[in-house]
C-alpha atoms as a PDB file:
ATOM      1  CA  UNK A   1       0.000   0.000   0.000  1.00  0.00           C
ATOM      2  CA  UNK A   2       1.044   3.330  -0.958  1.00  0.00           C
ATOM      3  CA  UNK A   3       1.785   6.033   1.742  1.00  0.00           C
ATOM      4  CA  UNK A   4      -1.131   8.140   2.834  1.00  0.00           C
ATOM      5  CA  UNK A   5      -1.648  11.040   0.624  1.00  0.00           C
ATOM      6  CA  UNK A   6      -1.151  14.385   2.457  1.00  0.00           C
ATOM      7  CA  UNK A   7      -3.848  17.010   2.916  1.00  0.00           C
ATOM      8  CA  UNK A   8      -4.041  21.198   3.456  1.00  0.00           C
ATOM      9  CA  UNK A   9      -6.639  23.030   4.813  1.00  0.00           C
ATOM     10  CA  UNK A  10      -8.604  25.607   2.738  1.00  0.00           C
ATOM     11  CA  UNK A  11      -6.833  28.599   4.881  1.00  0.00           C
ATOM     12  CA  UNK A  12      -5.859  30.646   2.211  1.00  0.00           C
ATOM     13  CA  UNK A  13      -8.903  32.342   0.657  1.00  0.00           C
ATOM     14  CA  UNK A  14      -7.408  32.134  -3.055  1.00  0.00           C
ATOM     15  CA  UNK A  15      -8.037  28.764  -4.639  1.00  0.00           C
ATOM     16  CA  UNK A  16      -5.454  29.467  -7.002  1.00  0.00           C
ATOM     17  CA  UNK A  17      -3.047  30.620  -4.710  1.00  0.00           C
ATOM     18  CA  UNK A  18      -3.991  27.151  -2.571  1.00  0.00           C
ATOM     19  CA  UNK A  19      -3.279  25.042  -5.350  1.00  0.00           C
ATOM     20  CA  UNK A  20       0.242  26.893  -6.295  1.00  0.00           C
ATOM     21  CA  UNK A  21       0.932  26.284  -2.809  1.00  0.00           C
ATOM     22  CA  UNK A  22      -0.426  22.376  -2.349  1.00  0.00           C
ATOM     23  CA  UNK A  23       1.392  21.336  -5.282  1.00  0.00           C
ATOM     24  CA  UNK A  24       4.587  23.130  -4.821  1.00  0.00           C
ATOM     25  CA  UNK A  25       4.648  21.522  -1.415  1.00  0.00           C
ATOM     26  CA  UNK A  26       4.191  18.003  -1.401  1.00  0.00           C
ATOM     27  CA  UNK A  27       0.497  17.888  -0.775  1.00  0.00           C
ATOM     28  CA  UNK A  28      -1.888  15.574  -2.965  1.00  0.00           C
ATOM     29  CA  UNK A  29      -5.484  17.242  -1.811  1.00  0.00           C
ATOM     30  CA  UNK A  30      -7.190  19.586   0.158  1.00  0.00           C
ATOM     31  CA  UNK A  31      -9.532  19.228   2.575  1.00  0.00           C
ATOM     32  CA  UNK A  32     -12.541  21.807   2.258  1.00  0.00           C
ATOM     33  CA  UNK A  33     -14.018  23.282   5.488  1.00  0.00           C
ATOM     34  CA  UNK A  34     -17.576  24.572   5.409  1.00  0.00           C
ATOM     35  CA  UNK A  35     -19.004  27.017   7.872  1.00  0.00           C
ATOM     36  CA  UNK A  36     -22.285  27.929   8.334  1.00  0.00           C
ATOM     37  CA  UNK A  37     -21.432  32.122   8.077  1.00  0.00           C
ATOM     38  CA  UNK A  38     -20.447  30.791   4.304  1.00  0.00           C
ATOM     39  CA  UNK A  39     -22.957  28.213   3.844  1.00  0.00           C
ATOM     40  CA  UNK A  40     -24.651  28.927   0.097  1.00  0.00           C
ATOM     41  CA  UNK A  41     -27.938  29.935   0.869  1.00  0.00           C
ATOM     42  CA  UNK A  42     -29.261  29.520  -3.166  1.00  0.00           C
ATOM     43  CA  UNK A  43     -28.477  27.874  -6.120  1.00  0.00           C
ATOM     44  CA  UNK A  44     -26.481  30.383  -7.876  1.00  0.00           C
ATOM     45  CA  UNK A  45     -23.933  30.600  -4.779  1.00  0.00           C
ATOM     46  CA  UNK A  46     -23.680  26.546  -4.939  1.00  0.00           C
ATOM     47  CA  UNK A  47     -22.736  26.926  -8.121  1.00  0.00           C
ATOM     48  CA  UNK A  48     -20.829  29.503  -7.430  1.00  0.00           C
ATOM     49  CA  UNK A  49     -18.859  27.372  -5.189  1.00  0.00           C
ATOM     50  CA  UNK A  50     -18.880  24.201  -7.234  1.00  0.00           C
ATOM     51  CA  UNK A  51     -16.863  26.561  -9.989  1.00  0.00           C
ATOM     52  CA  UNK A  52     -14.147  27.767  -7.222  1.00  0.00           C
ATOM     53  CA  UNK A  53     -13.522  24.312  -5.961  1.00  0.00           C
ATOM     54  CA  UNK A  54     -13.364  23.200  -9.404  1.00  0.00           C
ATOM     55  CA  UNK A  55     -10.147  25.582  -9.819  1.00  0.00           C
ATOM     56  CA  UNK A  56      -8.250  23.108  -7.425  1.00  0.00           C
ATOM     57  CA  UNK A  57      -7.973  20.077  -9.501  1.00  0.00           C
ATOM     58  CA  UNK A  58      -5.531  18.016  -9.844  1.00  0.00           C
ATOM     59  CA  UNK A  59      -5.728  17.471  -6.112  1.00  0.00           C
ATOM     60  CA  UNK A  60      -8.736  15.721  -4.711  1.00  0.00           C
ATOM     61  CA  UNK A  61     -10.611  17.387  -2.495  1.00  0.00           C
ATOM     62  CA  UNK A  62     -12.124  15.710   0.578  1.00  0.00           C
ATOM     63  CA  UNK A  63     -15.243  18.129   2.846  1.00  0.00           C
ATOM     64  CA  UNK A  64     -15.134  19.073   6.448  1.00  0.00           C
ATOM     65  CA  UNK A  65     -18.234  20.288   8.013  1.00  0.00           C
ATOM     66  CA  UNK A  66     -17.398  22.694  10.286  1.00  0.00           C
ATOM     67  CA  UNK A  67     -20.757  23.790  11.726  1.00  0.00           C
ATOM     68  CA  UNK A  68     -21.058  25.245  15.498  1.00  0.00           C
ATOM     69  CA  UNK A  69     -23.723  24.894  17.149  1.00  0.00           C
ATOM     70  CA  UNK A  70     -25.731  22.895  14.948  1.00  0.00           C
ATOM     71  CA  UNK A  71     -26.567  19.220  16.219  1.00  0.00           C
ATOM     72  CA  UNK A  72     -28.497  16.087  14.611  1.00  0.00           C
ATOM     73  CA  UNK A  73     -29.603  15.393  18.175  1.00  0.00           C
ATOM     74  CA  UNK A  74     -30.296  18.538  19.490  1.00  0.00           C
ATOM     75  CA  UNK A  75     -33.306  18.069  22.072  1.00  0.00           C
ATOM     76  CA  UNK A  76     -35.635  20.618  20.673  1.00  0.00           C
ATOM     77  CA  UNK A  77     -36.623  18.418  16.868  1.00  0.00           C
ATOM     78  CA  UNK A  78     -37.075  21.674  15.235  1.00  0.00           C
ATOM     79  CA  UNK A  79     -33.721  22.405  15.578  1.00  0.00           C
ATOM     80  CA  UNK A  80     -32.816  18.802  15.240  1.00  0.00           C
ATOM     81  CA  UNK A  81     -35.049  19.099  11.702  1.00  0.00           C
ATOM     82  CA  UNK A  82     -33.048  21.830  10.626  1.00  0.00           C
ATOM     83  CA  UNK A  83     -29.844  20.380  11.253  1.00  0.00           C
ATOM     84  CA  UNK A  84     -30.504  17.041   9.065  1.00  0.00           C
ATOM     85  CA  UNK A  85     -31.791  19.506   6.313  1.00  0.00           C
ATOM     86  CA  UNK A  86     -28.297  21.015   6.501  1.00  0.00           C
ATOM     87  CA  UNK A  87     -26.159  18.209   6.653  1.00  0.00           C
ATOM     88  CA  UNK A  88     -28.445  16.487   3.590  1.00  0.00           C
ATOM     89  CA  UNK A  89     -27.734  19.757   1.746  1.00  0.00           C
ATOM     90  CA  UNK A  90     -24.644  19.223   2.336  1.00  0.00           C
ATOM     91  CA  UNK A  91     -24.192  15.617   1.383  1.00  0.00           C
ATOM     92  CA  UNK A  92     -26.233  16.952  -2.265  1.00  0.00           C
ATOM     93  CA  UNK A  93     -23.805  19.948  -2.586  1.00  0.00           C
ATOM     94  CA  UNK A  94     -20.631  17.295  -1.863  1.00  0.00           C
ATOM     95  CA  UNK A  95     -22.164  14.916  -4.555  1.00  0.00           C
ATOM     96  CA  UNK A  96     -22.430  17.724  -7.524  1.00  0.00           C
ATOM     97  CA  UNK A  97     -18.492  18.511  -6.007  1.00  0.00           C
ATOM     98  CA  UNK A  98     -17.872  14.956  -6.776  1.00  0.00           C
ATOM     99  CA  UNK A  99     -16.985  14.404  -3.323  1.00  0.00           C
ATOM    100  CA  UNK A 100     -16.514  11.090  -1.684  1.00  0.00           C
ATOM    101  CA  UNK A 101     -15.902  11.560   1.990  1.00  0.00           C
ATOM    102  CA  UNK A 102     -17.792  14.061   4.400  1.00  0.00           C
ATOM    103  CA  UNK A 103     -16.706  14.803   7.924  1.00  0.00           C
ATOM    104  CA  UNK A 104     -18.826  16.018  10.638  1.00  0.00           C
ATOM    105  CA  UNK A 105     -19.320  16.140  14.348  1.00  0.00           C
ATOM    106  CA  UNK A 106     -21.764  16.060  17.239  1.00  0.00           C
ATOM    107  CA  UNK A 107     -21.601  18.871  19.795  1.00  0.00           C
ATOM    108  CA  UNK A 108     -18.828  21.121  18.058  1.00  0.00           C
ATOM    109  CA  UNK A 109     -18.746  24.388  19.638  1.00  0.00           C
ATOM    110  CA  UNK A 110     -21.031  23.252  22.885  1.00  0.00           C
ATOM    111  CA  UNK A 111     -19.365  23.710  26.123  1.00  0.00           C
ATOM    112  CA  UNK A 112     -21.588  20.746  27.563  1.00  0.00           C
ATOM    113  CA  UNK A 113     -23.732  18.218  26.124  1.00  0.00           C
ATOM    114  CA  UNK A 114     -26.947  19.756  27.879  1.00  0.00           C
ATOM    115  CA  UNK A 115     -29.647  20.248  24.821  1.00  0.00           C
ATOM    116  CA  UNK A 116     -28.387  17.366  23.106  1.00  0.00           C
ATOM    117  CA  UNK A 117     -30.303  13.699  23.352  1.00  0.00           C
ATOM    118  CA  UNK A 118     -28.370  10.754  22.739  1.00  0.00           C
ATOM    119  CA  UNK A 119     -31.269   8.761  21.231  1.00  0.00           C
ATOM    120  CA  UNK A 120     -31.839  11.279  18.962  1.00  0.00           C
ATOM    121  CA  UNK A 121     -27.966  11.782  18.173  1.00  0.00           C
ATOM    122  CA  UNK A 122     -27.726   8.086  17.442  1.00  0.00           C
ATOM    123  CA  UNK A 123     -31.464   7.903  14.869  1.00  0.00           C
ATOM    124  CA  UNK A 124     -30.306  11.034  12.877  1.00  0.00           C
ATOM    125  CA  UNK A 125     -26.840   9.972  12.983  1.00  0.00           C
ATOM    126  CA  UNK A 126     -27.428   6.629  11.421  1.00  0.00           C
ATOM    127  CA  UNK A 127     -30.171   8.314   9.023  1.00  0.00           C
ATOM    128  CA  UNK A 128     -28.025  11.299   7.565  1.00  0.00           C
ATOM    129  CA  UNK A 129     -25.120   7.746   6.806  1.00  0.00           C
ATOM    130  CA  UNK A 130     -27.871   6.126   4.899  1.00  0.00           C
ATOM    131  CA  UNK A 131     -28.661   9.234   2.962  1.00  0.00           C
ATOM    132  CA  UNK A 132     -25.145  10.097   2.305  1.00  0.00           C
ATOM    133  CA  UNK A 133     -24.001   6.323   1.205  1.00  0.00           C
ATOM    134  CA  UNK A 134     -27.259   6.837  -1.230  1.00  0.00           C
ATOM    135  CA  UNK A 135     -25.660   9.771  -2.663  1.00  0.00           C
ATOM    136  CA  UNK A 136     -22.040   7.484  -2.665  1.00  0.00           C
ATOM    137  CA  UNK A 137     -20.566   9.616  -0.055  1.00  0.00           C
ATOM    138  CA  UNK A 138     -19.157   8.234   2.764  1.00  0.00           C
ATOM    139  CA  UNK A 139     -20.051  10.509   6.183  1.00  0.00           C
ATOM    140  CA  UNK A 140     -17.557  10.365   8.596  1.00  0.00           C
ATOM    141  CA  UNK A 141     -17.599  10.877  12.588  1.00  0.00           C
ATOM    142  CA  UNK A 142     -14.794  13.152  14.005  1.00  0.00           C
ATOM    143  CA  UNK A 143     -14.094  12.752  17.467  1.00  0.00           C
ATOM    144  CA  UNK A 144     -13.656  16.166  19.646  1.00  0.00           C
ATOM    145  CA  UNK A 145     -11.656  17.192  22.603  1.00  0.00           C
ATOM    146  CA  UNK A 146     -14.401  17.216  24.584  1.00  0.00           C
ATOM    147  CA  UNK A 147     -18.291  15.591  24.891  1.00  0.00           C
ATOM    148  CA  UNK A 148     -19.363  12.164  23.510  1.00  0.00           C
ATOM    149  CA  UNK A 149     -16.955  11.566  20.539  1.00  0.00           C
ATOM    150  CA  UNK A 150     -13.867  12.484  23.293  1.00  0.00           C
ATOM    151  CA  UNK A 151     -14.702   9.335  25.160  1.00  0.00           C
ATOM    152  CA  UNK A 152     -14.061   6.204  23.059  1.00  0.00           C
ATOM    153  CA  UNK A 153     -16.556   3.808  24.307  1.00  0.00           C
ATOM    154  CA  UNK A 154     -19.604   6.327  23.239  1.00  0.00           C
ATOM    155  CA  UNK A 155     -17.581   7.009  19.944  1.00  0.00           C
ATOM    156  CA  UNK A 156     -17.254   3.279  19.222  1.00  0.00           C
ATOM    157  CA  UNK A 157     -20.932   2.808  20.067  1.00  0.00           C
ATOM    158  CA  UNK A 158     -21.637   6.315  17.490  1.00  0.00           C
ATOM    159  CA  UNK A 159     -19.856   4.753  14.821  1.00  0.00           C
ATOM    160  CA  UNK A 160     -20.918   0.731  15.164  1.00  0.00           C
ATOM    161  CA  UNK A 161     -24.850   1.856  15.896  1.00  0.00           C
ATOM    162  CA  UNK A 162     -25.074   4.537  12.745  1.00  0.00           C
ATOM    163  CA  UNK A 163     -22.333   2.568  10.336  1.00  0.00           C
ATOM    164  CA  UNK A 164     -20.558   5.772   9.798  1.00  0.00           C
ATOM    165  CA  UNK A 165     -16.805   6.479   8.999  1.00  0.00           C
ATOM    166  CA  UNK A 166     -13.924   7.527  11.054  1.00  0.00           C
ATOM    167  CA  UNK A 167     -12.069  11.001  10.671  1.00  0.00           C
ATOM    168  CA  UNK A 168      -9.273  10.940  13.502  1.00  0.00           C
ATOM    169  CA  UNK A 169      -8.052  13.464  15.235  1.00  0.00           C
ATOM    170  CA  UNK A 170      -5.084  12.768  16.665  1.00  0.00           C
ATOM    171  CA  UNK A 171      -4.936  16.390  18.512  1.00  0.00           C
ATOM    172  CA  UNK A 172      -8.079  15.993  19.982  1.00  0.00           C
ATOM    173  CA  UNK A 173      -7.091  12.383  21.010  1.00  0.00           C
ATOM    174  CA  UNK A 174      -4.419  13.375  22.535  1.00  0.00           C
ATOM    175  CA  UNK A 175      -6.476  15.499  25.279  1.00  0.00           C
ATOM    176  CA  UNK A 176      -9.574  13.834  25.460  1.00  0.00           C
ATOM    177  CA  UNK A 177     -10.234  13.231  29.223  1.00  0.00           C
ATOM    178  CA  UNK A 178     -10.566   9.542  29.021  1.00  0.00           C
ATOM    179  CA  UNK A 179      -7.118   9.436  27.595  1.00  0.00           C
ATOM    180  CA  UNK A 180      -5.012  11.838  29.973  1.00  0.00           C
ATOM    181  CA  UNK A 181      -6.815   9.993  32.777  1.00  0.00           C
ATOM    182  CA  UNK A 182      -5.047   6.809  31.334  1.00  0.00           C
ATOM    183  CA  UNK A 183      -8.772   5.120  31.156  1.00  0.00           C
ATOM    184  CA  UNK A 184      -8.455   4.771  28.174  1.00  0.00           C
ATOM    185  CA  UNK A 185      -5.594   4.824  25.495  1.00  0.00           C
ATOM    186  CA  UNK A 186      -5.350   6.019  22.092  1.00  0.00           C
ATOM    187  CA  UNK A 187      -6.032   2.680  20.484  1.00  0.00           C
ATOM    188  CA  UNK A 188      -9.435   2.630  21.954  1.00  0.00           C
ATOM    189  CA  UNK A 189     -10.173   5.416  19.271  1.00  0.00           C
ATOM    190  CA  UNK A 190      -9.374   2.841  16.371  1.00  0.00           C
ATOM    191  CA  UNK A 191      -9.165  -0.916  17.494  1.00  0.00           C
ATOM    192  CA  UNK A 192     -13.244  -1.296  17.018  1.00  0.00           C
ATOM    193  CA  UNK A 193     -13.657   0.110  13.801  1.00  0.00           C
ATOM    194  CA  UNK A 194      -9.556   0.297  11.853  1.00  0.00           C
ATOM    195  CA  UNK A 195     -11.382  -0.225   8.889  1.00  0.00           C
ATOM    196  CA  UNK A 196     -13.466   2.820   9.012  1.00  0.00           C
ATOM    197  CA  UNK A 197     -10.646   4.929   9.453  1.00  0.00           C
ATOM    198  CA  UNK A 198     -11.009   7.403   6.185  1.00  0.00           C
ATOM    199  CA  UNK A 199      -9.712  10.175   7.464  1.00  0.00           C
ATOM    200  CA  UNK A 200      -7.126  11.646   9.910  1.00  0.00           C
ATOM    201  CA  UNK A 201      -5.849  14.782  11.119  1.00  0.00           C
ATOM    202  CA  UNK A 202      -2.392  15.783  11.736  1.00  0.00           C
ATOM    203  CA  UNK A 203      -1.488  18.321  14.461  1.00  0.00           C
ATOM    204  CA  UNK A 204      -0.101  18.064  18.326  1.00  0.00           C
ATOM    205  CA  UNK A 205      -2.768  19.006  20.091  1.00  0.00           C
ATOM    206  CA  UNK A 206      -5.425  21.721  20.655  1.00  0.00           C
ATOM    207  CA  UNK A 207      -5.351  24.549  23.284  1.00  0.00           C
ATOM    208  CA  UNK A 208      -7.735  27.556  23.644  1.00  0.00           C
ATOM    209  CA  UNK A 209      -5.796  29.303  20.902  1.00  0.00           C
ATOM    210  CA  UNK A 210      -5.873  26.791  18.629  1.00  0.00           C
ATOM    211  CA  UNK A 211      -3.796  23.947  16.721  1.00  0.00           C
ATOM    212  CA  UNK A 212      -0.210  23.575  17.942  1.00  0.00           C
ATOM    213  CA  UNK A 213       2.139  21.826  15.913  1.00  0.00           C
ATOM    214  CA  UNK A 214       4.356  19.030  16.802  1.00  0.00           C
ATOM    215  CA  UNK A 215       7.459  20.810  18.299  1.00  0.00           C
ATOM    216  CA  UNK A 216       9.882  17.254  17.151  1.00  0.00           C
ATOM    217  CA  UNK A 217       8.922  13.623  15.908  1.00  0.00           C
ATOM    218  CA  UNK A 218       8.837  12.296  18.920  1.00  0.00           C
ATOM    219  CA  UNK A 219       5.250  14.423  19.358  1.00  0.00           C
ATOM    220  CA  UNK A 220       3.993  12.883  17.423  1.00  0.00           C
ATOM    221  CA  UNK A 221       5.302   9.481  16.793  1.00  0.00           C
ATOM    222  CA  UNK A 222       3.404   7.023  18.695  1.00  0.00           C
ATOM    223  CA  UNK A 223       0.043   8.513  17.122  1.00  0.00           C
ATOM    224  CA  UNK A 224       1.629   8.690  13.686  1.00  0.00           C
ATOM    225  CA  UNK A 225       2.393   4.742  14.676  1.00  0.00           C
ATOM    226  CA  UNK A 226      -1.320   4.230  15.250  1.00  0.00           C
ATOM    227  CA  UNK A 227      -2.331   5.880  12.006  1.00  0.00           C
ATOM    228  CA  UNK A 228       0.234   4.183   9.595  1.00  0.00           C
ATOM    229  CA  UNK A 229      -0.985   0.307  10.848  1.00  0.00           C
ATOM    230  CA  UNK A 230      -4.458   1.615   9.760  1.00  0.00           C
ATOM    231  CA  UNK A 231      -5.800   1.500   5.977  1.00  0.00           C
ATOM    232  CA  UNK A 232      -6.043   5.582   5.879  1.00  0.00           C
ATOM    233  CA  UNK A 233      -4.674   7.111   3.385  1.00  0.00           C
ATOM    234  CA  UNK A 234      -5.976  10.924   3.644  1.00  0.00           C
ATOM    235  CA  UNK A 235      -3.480  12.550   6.141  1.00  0.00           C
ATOM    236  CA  UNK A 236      -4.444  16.334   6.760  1.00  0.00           C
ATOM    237  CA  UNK A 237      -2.088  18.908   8.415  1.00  0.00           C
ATOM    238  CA  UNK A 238      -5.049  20.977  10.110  1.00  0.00           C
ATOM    239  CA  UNK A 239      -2.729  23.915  10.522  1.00  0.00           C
ATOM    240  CA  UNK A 240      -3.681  27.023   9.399  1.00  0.00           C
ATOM    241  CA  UNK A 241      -0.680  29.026  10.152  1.00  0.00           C
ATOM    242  CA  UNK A 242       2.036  28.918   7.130  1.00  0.00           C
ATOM    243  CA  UNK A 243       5.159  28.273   9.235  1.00  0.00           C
ATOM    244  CA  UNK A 244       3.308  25.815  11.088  1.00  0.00           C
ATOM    245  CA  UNK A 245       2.046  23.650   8.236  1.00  0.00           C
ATOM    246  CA  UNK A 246       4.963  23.509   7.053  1.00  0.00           C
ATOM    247  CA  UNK A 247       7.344  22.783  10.023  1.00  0.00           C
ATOM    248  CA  UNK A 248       4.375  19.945  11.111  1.00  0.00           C
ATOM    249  CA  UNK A 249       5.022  19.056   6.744  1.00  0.00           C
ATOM    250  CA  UNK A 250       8.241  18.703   7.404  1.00  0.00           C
ATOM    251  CA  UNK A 251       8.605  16.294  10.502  1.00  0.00           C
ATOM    252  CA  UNK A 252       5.877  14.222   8.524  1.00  0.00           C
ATOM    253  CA  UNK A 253       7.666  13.853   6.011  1.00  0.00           C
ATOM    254  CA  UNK A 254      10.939  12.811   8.007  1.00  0.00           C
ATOM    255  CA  UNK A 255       8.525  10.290   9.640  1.00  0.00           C
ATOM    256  CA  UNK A 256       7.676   8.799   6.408  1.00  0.00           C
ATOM    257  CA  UNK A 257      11.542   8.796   5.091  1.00  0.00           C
ATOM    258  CA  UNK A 258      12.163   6.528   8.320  1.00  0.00           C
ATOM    259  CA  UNK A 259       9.205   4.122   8.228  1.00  0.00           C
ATOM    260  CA  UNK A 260       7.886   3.451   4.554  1.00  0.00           C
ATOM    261  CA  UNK A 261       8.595  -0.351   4.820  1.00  0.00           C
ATOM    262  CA  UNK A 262       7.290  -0.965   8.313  1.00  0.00           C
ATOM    263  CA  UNK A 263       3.821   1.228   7.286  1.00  0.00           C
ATOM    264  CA  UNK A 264       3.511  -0.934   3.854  1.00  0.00           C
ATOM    265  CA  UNK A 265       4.252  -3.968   5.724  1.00  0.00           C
ATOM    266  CA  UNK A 266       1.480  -3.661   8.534  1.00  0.00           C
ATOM    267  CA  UNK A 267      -1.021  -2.024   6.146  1.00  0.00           C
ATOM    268  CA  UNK A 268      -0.467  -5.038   3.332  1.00  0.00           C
ATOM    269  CA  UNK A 269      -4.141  -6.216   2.102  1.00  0.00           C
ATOM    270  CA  UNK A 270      -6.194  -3.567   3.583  1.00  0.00           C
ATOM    271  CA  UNK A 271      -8.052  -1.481   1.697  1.00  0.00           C
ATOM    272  CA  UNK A 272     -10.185   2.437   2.461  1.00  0.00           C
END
């Protein structure tokens, strides 16, 4: 198996500028964030957007849902109804992109889980994978710092009960709660579903300012371990800071020059 492609960020606003700047460093795709303060609200500004991601090819281009505040399972199902509307837009607008993969999250940008029902989380959750795998996209669960997709016994139950995909996060991982309290390690994230691992992201860890990148290898090493044994092959620096993309680019790459054999060897006959 080949190694994982490597992914940017859509941080600088000019697609052509992005694409000089994928290609002329290493990078194979980009993965698109959506917000809802962009979100298209007609057809002309979908089409719009269809044209300017368009502009990016050769490199593939994988979508990232970025959307605050807005939950499958919130408890009030008007909001809940408006949130599957959204995120089936969103799997329509990925399919006219050509889009494969979709990642999304449950209680980004909540501070606690209190207006969110896990019943509810689970129904819509498993409901939005049907309609996406209909549409031959492939939604993906990304699990947080914080909240139910921080702790990997409710993620594993997420993903197993609504059949979806796995984006990692190997910065959120990294200070989840059930992992700094040594409950659980970073292989519970993966072991129950390694084959549903689409998706990863590639930073140290997360802080209240943001992404930090990994300072050395050793950083990031043992998670960079976890990810290479895995059939994922869409490895995203989520930095949005130049010199830190490319420092974090950089100690990637040296990870790669020391391990190609070992990463072919352990990921021989999987497949995404």
């Amino acid at each position: 198996m080949p190694l994982p492609k490597l992914a940017v960020c859509n941080f600088v606003p000019d697609v052509e500028e992005l694409r000089r700047l994928a290609l002329a460093s290493g990078f194979s795709g980009v993965d698109w964030s959506f917000n809802l303060r962009e979100w298209p609200g007609s057809a002309l500004e979908e089409a719009r957007i269809v044209k300017r991601i368009a502009r990016l090819q050769p490199l593939e281009v994988r979508y990232h849902c970025a959307f605050n505040g807005l939950d499958l399972g919130d408890a009030k199902a008007h909001k809940a109804d408006e949130a599957m509307e959204i995120f089936r837009r969103a799997c329509r607008l990925v399919r006219k992109l050509d889009g494969r993969y979709m990642t999304i999250h449950l209680g980004l940008g909540r501070e606690t889980a209190e207006g969110l029902s896990w019943e509810r989380s689970l129904e819509r959750l498993a409901d939005l994978v049907g309609y996406g795998r209909n549409l031959g996209i492939c939604v993906c669960l990304e699990n947080l710092a914080w909240g139910w997709t921080s702790r990997p016994e409710l993620f594993e139950k997420l993903v197993r009960r609504s059949g979806s995909g796995v984006t990692l996060d190997i910065g959120h991982a990294r200070v989840s709660p059930s992992i700094k309290s040594q409950r659980f390690s970073l292989e519970d994230f993966v072991t129950p579903h390694q084959k549903q691992v689409f998706n990863a992201h590639i930073y140290h860890e997360e802080t209240e300012g943001g992404h930090l990148p990994p300072a050395k290898l050793e950083d990031v090493r043992e998670r960079l371990d976890l990810l290479g044994a895995l059939p994922c092959d869409w490895w995203v620096l989520e930095l949005r800071n130049l010199n830190d993309l490319m420092a974090t680019r950089k100690i990637v790459q040296a990870y790669f020059e020391g391990q190609p054999a070992r990463i072919a060897d352990e990921s021989h006959g999987a497949s995404p």
